[in-house]
N, C-alpha and C. Protein backbone atom coordinates (compact mmCIF):
# COMPACT_ATOMS: atom_id res chain seq x y z
N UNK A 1 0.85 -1.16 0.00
CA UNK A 1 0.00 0.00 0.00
C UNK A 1 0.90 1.23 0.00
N UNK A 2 0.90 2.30 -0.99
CA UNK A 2 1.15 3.51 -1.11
C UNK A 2 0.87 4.39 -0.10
N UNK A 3 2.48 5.17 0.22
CA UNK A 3 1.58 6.33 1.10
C UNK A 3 1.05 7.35 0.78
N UNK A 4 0.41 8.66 0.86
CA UNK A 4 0.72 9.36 0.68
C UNK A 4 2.14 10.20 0.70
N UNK A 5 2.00 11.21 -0.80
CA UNK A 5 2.96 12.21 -0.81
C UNK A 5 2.76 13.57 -0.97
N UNK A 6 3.27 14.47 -0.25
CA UNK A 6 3.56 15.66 -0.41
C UNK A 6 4.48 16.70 -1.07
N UNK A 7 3.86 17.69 -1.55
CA UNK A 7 5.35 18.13 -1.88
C UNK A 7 5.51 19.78 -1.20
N UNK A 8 6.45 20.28 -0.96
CA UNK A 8 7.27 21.49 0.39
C UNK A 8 8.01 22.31 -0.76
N UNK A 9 7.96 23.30 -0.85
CA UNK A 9 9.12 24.01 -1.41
C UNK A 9 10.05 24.63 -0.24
N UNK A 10 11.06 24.32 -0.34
CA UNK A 10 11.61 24.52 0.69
C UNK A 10 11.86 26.33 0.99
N UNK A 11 11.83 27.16 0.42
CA UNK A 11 11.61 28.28 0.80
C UNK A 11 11.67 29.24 -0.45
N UNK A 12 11.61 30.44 -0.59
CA UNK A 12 10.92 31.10 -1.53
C UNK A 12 12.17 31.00 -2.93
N UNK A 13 11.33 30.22 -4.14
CA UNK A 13 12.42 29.65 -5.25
C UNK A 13 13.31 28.74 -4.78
N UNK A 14 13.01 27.81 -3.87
CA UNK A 14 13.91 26.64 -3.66
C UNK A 14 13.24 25.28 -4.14
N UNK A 15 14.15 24.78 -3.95
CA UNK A 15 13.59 23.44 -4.44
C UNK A 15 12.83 22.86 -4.11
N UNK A 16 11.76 22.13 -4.61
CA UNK A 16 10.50 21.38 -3.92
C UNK A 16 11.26 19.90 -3.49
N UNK A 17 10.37 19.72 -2.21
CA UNK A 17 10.66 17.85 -1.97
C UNK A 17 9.86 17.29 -2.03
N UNK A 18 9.84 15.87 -2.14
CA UNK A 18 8.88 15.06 -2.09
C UNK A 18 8.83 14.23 -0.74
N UNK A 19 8.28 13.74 -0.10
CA UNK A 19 8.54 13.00 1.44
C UNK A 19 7.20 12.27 1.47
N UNK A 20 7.10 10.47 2.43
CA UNK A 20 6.18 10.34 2.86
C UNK A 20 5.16 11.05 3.56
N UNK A 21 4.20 11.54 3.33
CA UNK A 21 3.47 11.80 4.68
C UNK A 21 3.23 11.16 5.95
N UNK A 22 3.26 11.65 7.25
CA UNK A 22 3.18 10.78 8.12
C UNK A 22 1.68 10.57 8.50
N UNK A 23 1.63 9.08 9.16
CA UNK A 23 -0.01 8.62 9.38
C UNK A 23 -0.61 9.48 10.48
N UNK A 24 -1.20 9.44 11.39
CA UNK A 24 -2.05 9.67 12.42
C UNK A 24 -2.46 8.39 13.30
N UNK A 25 -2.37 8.72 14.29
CA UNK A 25 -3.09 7.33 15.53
C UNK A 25 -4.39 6.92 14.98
N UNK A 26 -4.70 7.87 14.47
CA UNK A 26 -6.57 8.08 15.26
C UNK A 26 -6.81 9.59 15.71
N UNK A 27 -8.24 9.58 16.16
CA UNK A 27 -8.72 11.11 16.42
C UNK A 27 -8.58 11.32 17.70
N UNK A 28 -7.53 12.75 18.25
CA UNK A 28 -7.42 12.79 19.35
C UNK A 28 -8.72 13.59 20.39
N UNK A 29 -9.14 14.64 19.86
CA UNK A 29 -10.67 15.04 20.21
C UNK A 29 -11.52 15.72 19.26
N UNK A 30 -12.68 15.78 19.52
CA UNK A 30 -13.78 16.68 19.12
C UNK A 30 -14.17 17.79 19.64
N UNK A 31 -14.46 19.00 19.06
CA UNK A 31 -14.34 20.08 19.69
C UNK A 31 -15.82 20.90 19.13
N UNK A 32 -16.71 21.04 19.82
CA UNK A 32 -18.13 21.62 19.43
C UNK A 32 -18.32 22.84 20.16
N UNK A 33 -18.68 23.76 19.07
CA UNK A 33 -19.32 25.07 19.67
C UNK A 33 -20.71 25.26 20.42
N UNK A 34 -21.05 25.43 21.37
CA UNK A 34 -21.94 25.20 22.03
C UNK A 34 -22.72 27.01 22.04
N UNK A 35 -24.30 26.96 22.78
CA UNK A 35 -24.69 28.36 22.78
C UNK A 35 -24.59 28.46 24.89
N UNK A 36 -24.67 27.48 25.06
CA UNK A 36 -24.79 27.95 26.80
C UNK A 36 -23.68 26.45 27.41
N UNK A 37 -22.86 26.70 27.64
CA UNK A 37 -21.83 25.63 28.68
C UNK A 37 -22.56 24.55 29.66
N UNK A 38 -23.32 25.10 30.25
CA UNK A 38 -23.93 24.38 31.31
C UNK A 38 -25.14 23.27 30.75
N UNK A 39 -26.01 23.61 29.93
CA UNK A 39 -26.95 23.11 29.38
C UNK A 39 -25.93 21.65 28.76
N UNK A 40 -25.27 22.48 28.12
CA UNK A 40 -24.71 21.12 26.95
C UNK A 40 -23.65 20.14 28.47
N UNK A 41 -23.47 20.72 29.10
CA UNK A 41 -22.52 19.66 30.13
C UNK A 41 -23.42 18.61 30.81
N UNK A 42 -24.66 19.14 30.83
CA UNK A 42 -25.62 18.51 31.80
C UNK A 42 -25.91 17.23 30.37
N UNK A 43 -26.30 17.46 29.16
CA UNK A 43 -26.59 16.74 27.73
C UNK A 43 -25.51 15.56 27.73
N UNK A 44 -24.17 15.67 28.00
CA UNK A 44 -23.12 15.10 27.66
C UNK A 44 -22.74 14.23 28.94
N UNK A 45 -22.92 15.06 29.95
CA UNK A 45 -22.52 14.24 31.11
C UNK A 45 -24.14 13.02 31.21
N UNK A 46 -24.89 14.01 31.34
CA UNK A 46 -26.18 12.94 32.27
C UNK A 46 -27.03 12.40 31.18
N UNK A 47 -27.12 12.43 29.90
CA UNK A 47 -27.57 11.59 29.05
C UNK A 47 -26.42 10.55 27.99
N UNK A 48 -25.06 11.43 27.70
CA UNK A 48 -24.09 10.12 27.57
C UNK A 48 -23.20 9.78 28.16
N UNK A 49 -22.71 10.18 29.33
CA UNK A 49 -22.14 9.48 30.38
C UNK A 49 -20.81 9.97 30.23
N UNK A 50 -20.06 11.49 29.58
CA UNK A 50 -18.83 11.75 29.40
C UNK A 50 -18.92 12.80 31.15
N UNK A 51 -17.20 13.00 31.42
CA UNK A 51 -17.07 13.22 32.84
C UNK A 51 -16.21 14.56 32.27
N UNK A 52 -16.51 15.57 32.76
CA UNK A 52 -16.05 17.01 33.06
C UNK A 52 -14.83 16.79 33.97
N UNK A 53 -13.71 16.73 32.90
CA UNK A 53 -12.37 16.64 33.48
C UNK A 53 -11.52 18.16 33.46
N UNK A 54 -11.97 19.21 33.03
CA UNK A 54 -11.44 20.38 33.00
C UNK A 54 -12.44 21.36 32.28
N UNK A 55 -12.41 22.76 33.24
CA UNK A 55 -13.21 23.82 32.97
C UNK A 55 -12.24 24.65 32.96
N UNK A 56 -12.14 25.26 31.47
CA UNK A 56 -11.11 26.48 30.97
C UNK A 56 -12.05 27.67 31.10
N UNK A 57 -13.30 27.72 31.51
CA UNK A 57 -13.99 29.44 31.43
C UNK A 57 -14.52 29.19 30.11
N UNK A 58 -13.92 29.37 29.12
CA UNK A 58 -14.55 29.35 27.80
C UNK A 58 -14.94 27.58 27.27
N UNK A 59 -14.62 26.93 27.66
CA UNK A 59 -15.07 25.90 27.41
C UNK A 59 -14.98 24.62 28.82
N UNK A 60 -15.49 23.43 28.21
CA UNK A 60 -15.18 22.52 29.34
C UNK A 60 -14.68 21.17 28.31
N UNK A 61 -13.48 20.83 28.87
CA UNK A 61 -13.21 19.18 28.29
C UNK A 61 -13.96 18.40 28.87
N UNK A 62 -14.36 17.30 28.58
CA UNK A 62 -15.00 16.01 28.96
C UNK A 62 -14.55 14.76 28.03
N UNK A 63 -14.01 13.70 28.87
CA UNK A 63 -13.89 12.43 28.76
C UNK A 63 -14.88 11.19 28.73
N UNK A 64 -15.13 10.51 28.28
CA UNK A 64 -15.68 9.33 27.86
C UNK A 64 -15.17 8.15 28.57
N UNK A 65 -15.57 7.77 29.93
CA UNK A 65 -14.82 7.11 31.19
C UNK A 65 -14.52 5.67 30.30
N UNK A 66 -15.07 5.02 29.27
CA UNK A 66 -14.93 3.75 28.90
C UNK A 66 -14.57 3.86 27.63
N UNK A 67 -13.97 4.89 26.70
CA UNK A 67 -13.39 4.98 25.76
C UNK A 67 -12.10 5.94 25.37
N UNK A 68 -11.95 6.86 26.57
CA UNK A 68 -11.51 7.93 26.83
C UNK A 68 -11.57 8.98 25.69
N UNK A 69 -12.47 8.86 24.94
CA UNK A 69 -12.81 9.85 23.66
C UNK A 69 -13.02 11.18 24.56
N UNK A 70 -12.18 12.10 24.03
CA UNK A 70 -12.19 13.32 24.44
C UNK A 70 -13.16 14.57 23.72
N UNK A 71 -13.73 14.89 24.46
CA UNK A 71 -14.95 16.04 23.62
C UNK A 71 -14.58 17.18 24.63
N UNK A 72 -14.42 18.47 23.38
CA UNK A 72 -14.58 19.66 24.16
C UNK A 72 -16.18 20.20 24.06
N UNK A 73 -16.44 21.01 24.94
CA UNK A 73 -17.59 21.93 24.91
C UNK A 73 -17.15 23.71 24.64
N UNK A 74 -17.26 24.31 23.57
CA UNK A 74 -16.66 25.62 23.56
C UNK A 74 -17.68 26.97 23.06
N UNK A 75 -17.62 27.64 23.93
CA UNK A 75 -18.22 28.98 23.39
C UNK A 75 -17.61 30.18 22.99
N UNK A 76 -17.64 30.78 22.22
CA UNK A 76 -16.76 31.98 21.54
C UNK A 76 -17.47 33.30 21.67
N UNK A 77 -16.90 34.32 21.65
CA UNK A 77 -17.41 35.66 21.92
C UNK A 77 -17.67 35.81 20.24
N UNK A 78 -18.81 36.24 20.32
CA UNK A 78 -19.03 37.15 19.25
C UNK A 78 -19.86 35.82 18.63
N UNK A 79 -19.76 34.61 18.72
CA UNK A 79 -20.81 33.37 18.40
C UNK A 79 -22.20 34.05 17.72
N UNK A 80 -22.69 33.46 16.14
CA UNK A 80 -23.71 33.93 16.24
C UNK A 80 -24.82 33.52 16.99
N UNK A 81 -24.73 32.73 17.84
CA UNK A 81 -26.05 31.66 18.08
C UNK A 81 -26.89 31.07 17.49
N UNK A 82 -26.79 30.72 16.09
CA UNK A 82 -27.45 29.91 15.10
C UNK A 82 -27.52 28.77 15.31
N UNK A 83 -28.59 28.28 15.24
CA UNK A 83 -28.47 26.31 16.01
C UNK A 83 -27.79 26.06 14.94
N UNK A 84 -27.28 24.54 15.13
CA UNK A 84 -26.35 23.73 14.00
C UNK A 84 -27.36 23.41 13.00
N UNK A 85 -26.78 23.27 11.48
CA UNK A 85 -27.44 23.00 10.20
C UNK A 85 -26.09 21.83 9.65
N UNK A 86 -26.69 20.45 9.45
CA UNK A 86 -25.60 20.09 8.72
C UNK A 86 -25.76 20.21 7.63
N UNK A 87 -26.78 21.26 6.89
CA UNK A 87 -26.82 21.48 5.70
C UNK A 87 -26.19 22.43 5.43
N UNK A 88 -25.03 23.10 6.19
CA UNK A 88 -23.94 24.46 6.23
C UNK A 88 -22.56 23.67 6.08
N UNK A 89 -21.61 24.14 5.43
CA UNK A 89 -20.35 23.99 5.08
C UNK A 89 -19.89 23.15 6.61
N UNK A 90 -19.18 22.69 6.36
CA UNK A 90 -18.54 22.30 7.65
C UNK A 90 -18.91 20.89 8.35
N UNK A 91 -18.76 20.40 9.55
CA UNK A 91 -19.69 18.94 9.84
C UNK A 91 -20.70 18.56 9.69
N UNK A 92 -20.72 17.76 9.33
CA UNK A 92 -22.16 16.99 8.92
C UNK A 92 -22.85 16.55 10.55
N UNK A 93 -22.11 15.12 10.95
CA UNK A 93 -22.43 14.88 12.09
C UNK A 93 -21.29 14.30 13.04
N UNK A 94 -21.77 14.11 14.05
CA UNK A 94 -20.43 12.96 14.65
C UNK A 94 -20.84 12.11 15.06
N UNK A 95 -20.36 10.55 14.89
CA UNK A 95 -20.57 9.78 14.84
C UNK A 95 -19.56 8.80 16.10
N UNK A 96 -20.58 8.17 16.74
CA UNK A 96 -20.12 7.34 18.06
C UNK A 96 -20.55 5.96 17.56
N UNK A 97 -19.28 5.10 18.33
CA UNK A 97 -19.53 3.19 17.73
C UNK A 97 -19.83 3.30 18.92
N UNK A 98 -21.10 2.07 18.51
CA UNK A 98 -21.67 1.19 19.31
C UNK A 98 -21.74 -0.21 18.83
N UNK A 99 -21.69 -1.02 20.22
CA UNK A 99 -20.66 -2.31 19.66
C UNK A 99 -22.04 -3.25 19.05
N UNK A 100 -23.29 -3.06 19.22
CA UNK A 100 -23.86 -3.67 18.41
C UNK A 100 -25.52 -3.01 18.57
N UNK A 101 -26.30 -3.94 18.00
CA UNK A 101 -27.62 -3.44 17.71
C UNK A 101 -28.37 -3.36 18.78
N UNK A 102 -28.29 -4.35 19.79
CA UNK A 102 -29.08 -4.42 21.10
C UNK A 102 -28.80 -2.86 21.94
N UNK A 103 -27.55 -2.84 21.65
CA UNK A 103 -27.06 -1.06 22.41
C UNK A 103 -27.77 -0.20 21.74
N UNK A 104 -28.06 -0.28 20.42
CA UNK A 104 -28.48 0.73 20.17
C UNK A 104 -29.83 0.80 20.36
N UNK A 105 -30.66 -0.10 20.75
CA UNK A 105 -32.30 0.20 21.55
C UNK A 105 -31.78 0.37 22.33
N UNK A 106 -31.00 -0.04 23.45
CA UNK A 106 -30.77 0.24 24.92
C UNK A 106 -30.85 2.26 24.52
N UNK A 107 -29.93 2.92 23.81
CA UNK A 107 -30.03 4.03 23.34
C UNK A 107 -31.08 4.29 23.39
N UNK A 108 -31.74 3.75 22.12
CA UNK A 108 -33.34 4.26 21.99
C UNK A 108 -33.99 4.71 23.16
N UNK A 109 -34.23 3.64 23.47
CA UNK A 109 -35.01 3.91 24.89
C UNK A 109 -34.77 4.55 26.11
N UNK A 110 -33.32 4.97 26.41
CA UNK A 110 -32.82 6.06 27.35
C UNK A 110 -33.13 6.87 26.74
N UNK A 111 -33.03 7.43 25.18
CA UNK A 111 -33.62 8.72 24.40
C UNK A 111 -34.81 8.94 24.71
N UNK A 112 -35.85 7.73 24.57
CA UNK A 112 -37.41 8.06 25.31
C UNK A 112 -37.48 8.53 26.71
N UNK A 113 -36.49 7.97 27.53
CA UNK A 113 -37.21 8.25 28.72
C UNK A 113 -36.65 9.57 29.17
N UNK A 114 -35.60 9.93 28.34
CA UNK A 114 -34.45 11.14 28.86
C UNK A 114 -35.26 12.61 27.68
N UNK A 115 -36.27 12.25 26.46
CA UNK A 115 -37.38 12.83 26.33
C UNK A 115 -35.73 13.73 24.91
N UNK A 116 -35.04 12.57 24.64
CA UNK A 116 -33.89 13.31 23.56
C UNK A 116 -34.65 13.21 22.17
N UNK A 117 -34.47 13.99 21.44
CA UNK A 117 -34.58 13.93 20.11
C UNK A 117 -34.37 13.28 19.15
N UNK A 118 -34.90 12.47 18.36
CA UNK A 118 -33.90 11.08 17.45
C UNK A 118 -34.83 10.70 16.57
N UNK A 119 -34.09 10.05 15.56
CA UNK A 119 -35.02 9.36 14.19
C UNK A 119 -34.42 7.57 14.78
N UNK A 120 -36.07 7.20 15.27
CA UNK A 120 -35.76 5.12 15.01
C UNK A 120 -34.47 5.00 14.48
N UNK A 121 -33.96 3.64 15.03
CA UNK A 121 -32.97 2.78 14.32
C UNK A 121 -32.91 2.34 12.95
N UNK A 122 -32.04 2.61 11.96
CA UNK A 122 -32.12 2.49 10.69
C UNK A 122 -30.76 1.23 10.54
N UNK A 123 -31.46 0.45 9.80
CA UNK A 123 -30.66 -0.57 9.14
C UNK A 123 -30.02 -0.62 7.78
N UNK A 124 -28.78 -0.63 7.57
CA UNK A 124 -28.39 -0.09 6.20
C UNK A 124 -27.15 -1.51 6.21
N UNK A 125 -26.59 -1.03 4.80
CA UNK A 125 -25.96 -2.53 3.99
C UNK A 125 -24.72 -3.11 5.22
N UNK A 126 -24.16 -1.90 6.09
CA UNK A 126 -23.25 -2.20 6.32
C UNK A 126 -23.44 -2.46 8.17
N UNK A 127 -24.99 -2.03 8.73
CA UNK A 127 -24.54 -1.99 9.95
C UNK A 127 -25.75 -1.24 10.28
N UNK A 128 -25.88 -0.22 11.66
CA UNK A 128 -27.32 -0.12 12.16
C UNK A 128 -27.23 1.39 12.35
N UNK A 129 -27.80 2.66 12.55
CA UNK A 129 -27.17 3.48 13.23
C UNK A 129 -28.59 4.51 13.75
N UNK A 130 -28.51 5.04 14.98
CA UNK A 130 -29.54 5.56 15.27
C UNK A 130 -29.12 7.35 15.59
N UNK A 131 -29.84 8.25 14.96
CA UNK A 131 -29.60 9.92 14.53
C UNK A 131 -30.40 10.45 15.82
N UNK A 132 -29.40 11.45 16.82
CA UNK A 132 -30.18 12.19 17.61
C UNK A 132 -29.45 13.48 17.57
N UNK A 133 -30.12 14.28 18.74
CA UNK A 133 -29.67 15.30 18.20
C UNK A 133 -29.41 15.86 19.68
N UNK A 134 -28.42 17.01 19.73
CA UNK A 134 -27.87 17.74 20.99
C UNK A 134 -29.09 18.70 21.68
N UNK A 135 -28.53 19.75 22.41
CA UNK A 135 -29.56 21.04 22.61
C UNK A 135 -28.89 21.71 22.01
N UNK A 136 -27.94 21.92 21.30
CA UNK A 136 -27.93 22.83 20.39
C UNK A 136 -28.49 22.47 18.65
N UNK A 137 -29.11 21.29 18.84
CA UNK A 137 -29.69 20.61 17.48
C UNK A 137 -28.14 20.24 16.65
N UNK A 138 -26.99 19.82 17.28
CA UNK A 138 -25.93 19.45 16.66
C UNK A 138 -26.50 18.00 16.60
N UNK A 139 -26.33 17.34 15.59
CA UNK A 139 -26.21 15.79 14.90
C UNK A 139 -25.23 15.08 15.10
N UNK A 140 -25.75 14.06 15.90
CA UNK A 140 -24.98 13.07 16.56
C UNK A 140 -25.14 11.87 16.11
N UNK A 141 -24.65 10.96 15.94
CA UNK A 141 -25.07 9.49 15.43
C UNK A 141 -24.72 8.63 16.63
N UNK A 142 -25.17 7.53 17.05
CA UNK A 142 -24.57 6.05 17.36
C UNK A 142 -24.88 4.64 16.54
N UNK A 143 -23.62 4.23 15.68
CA UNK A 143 -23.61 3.34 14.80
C UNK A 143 -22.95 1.79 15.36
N UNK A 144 -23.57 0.57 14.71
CA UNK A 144 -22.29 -0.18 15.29
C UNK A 144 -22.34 -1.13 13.92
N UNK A 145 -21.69 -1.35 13.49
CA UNK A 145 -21.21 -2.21 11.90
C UNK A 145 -21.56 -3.55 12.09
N UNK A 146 -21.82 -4.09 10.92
CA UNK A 146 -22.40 -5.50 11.20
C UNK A 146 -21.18 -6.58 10.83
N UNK A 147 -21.40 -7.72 11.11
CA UNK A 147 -19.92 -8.73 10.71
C UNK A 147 -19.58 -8.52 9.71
N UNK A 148 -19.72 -8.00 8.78
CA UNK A 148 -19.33 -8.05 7.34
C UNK A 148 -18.18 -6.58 7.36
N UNK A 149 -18.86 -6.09 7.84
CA UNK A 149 -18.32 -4.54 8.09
C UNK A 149 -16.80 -4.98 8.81
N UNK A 150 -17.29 -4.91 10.61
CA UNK A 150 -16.36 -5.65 11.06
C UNK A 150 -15.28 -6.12 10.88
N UNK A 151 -15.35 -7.35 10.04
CA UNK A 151 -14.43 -7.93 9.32
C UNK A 151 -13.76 -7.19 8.18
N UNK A 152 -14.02 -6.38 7.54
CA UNK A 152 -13.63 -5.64 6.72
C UNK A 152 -13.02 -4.30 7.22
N UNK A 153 -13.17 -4.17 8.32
CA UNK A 153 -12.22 -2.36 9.11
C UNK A 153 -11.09 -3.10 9.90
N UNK A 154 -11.66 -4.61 9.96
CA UNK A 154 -10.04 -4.94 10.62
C UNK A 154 -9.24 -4.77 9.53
N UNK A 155 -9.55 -6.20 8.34
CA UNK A 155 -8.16 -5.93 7.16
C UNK A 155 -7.85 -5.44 6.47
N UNK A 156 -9.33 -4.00 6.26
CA UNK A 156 -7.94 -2.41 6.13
C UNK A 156 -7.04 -1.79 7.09
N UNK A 157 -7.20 -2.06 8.47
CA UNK A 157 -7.03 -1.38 9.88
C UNK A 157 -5.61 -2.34 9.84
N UNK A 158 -5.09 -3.41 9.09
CA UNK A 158 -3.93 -4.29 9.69
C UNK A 158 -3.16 -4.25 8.17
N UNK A 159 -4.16 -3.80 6.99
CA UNK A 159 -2.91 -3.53 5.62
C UNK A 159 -3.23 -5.10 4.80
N UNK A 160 -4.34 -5.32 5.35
CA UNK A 160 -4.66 -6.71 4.42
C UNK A 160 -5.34 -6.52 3.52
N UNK A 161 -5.96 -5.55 3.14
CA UNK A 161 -6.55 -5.36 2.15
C UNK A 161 -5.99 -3.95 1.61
N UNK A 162 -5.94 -4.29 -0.26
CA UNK A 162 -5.19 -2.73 -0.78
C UNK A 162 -6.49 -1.74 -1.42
N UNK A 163 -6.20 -0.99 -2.28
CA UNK A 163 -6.97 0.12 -2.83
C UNK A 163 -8.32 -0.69 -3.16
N UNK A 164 -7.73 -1.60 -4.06
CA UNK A 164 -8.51 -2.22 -5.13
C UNK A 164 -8.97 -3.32 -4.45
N UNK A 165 -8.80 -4.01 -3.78
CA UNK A 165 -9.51 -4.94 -2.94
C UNK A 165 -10.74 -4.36 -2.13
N UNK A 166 -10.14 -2.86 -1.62
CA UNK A 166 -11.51 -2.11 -0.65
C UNK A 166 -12.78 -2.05 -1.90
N UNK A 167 -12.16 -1.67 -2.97
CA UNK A 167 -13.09 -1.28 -4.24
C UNK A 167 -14.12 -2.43 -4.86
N UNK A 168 -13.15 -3.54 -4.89
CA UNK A 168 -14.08 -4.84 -4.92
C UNK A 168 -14.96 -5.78 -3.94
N UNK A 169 -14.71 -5.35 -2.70
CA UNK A 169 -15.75 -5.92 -1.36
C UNK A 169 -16.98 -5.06 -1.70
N UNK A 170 -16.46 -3.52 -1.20
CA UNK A 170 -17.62 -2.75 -1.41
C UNK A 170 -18.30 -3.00 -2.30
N UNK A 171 -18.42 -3.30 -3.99
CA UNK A 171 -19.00 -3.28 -4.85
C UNK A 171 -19.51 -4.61 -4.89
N UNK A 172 -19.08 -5.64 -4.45
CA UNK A 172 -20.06 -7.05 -4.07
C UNK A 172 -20.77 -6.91 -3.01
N UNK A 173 -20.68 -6.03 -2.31
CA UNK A 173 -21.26 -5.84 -0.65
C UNK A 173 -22.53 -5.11 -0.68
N UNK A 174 -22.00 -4.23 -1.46
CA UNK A 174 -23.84 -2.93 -1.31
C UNK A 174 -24.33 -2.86 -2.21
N UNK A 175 -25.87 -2.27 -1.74
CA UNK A 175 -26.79 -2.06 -2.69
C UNK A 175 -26.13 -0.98 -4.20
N UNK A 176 -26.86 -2.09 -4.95
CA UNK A 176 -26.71 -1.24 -6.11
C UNK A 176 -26.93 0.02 -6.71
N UNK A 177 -27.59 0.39 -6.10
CA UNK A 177 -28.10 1.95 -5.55
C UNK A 177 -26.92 3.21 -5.46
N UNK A 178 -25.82 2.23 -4.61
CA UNK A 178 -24.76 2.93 -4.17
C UNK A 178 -24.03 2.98 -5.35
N UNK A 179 -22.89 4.21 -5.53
CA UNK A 179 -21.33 4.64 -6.58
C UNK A 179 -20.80 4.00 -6.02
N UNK A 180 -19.80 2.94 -6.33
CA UNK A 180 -18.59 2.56 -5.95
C UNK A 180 -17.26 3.32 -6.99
N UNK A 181 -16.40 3.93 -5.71
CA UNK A 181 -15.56 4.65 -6.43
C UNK A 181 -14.11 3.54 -6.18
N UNK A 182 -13.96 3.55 -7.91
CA UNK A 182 -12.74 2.51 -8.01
C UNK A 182 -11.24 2.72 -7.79
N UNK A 183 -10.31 2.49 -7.01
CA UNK A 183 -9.14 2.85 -6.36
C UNK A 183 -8.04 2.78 -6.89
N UNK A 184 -8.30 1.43 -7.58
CA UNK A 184 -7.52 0.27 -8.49
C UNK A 184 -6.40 0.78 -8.88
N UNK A 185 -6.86 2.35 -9.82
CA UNK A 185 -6.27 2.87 -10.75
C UNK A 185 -5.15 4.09 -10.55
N UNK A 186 -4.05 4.45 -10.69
CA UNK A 186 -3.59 5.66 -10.00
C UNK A 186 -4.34 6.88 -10.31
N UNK A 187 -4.55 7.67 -9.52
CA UNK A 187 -5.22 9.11 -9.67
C UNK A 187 -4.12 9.87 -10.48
N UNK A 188 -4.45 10.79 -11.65
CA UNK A 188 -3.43 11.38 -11.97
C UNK A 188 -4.24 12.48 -12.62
């Protein structure tokens, strides 16, 4: 598997380089603009169970005691206060794994009784995922992938599968409905 490449000019009329790019772990946090601090801490702590590990004044970090996924809460001066649209430039939604389908009624139904906002559990080619929404109407997901899936984020996740292999599962895997975009080929 190819890495990515970049290219640097090394300073004004110098020579360009070429270099691997380097990977990433993974995502170290999420960072959401909020309209009131307190409201959204009470949302995060007492309906998903993240713990207020630091209050900067302008925002609050919170941790995820069983995943340690880090979420900030942040408010900015001058904020317009526009609820979230993921139909505006920028995030769509964010999206939390859940390790399978039974969790995600367990969800459901804390959403009923906790009186949260949400569209039913939807079943799609690859896995389950249920859409709610913050108090600031930010879009949240909890998804959890089905064996097929599964099995398939491990042996891209370990380098067992290349461009063109991802290109050919997917396209035996989903509805026909779906573009499968082919990898195979070099981009140029």
């Amino acid at each position: 598997m190819s890495r990515a490449r970049r290219t640097a000019t090394a300073g004004a009329g110098g020579p360009a380089m070429t270099q691997a790019a380097p990977g990433f772990a993974g995502i170290d946090h999420v960072a959401l603009t909020v309209t009131d601090l307190d409201v959204s801490e009470r949302f995060y702590t007492e309906v998903l169970g993240f713990v207020v590990v630091m209050d900067v004044g302008t925002g609050r970090i919170c941790m995820h005691p069983a995943t340690g996924f880090v979420l900030a809460l942040l408010v900015h001066d001058g904020g317009t206060g526009r609820p979230f649209s993921e139909l505006d430039v920028g995030v769509d939604h964010l999206g939390l794994a859940s390790a399978s389908r039974e969790e995600l009624e367990w969800w459901q139904a804390r959403f009923d009784d906790l009186g949260v906002r949400y569209t039913p559990i939807r079943d799609e080619t690859f896995g389950s995922h249920l859409n709610f929404r913050d108090p600031d109407d930010i879009a949240l997901e909890l998804s959890c992938s089905n064996e097929l899936m599964t099995a398939a984020q491990a042996a891209m996740a370990t380098g067992q599968m290349t461009s063109a292999d991802i290109a050919t599962f997917v396209a035996e895997n989903v509805d026909a409905s779906y573009v499968v975009r082919d990898h195979s080929a070099p981009a140029g």
